[in-house]
C-alpha atoms as a PDB file:
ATOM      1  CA  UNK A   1     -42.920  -7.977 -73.528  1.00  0.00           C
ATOM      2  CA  UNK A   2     -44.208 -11.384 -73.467  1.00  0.00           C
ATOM      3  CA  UNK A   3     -45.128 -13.646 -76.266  1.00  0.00           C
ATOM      4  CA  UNK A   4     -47.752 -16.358 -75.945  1.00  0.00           C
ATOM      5  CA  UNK A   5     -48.675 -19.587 -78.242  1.00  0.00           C
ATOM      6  CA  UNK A   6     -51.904 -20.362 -77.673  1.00  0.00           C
ATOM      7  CA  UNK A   7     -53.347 -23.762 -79.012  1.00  0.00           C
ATOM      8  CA  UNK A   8     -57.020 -23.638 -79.966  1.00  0.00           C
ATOM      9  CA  UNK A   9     -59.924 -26.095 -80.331  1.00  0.00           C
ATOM     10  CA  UNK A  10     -62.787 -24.917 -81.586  1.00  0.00           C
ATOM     11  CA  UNK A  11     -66.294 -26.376 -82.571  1.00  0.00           C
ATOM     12  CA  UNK A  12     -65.907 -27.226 -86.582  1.00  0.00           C
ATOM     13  CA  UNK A  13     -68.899 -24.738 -87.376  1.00  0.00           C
ATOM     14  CA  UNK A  14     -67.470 -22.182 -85.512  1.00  0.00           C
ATOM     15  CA  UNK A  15     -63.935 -22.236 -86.560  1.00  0.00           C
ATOM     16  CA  UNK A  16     -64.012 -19.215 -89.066  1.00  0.00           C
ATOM     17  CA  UNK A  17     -66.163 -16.623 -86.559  1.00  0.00           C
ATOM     18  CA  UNK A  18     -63.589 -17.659 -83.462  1.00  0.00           C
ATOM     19  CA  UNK A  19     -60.311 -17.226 -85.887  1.00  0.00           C
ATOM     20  CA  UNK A  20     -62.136 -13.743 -86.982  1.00  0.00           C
ATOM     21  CA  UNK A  21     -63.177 -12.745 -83.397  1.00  0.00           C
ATOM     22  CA  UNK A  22     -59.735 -13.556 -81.783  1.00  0.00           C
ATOM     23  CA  UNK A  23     -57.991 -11.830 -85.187  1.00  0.00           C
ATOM     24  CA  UNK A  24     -60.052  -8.374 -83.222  1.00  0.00           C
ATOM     25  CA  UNK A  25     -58.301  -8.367 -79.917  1.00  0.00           C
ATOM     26  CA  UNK A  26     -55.518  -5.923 -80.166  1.00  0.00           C
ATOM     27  CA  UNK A  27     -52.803  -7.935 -77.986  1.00  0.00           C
ATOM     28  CA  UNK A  28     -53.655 -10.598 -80.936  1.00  0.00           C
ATOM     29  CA  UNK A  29     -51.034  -9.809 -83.566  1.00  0.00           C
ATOM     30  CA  UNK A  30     -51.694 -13.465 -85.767  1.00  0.00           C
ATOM     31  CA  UNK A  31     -54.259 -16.066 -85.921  1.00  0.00           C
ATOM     32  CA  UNK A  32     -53.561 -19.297 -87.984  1.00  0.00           C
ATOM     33  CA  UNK A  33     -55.947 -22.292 -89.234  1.00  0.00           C
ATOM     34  CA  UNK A  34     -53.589 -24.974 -88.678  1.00  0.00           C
ATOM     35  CA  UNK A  35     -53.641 -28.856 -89.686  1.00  0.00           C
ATOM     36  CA  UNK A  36     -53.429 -31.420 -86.818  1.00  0.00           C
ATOM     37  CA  UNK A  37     -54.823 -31.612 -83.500  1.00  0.00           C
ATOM     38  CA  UNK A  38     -55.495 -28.100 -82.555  1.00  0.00           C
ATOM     39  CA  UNK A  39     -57.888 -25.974 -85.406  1.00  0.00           C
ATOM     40  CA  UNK A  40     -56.258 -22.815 -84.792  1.00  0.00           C
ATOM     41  CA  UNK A  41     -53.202 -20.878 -82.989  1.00  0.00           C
ATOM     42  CA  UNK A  42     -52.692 -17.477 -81.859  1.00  0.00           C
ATOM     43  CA  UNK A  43     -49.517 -14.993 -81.482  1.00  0.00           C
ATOM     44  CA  UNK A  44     -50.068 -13.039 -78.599  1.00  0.00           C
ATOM     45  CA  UNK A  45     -47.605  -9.976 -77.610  1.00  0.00           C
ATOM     46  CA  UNK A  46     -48.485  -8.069 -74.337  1.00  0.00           C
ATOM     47  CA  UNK A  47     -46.797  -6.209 -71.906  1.00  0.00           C
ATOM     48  CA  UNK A  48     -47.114  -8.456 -68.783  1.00  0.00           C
ATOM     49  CA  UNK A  49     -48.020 -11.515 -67.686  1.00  0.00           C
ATOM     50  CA  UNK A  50     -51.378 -10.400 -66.372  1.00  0.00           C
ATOM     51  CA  UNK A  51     -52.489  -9.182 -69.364  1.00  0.00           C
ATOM     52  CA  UNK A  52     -52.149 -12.260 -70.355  1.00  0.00           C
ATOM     53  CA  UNK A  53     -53.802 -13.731 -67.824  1.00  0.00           C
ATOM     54  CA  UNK A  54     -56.848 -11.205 -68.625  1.00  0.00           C
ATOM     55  CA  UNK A  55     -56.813 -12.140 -72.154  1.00  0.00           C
ATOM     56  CA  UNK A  56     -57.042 -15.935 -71.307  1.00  0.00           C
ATOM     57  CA  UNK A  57     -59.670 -16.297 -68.509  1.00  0.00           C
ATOM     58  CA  UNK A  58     -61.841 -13.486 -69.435  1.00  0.00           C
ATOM     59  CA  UNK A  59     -61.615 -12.213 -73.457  1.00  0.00           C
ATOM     60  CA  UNK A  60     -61.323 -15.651 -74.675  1.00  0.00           C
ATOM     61  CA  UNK A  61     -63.971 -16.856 -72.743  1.00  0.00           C
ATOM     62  CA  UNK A  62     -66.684 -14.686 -74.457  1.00  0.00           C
ATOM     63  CA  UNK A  63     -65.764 -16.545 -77.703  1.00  0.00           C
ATOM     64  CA  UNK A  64     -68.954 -18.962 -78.921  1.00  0.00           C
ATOM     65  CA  UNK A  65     -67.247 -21.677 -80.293  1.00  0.00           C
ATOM     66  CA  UNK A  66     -63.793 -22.508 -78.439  1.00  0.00           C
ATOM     67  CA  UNK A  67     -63.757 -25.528 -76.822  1.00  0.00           C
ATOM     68  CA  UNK A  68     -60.459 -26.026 -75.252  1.00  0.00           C
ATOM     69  CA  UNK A  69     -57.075 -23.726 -75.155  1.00  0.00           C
ATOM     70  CA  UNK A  70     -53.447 -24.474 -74.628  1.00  0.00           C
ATOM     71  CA  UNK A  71     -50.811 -21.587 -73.834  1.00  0.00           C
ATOM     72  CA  UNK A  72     -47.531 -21.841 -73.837  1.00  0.00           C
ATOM     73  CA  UNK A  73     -44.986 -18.684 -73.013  1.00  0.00           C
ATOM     74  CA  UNK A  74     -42.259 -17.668 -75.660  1.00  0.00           C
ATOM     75  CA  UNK A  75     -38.473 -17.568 -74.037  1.00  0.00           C
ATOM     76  CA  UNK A  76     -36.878 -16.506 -76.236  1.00  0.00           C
ATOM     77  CA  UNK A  77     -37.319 -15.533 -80.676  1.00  0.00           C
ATOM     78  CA  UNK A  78     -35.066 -16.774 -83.275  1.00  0.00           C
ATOM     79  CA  UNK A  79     -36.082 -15.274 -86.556  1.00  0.00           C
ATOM     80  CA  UNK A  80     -34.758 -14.809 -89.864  1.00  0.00           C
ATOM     81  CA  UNK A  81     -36.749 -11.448 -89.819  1.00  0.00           C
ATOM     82  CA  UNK A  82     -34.603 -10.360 -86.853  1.00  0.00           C
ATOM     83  CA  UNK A  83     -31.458 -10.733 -87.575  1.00  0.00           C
ATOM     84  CA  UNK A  84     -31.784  -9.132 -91.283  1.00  0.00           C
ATOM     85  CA  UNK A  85     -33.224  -6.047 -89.530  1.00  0.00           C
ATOM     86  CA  UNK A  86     -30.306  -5.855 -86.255  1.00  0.00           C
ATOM     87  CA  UNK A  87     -27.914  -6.225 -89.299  1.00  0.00           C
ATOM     88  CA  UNK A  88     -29.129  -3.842 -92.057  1.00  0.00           C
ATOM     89  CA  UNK A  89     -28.076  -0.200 -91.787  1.00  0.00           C
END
């Protein structure tokens, strides 16, 4: 599985309909409207790195609205939400 970060810009009237397009893609699981300089940022899960590839040169690209992206590739998760579920029976 690999987990993307991906940093979006997005023209300021288009911010809602990109977040609510993107939010549609399956291999999407979150979309955020974030504070600073990006406008929004999306979890992506999928199962290789061409999919992701895919999702980024051609999906994204039929969104009105986004003006510049910024991936970056997960390593590795450290969550709260994973360790309470490896260590409940």
């Amino acid at each position: 599985m690999v987990t993307s970060i991906i940093l979006i810009n997005a023209e300021r009237t288009h911010i809602n309909d990109v977040a609510e397009r993107l939010a549609e893609i399956s291999s999407i699981s979150e979309v955020y409207s974030v504070s600073g300089n990006y406008d929004l940022i999306a979890i992506v899960r999928v199962k290789s790195n061409d999919e992701l590839s895919d999702l980024v040169t051609n999906k994204m690209k039929e969104i009105d609205g986004i003006t510049r992206t910024e991936s970056m590739l997960a390593f590795r998760a450290y969550s709260r939400h994973d360790l309470d579920a490896m260590f409940s029976l």
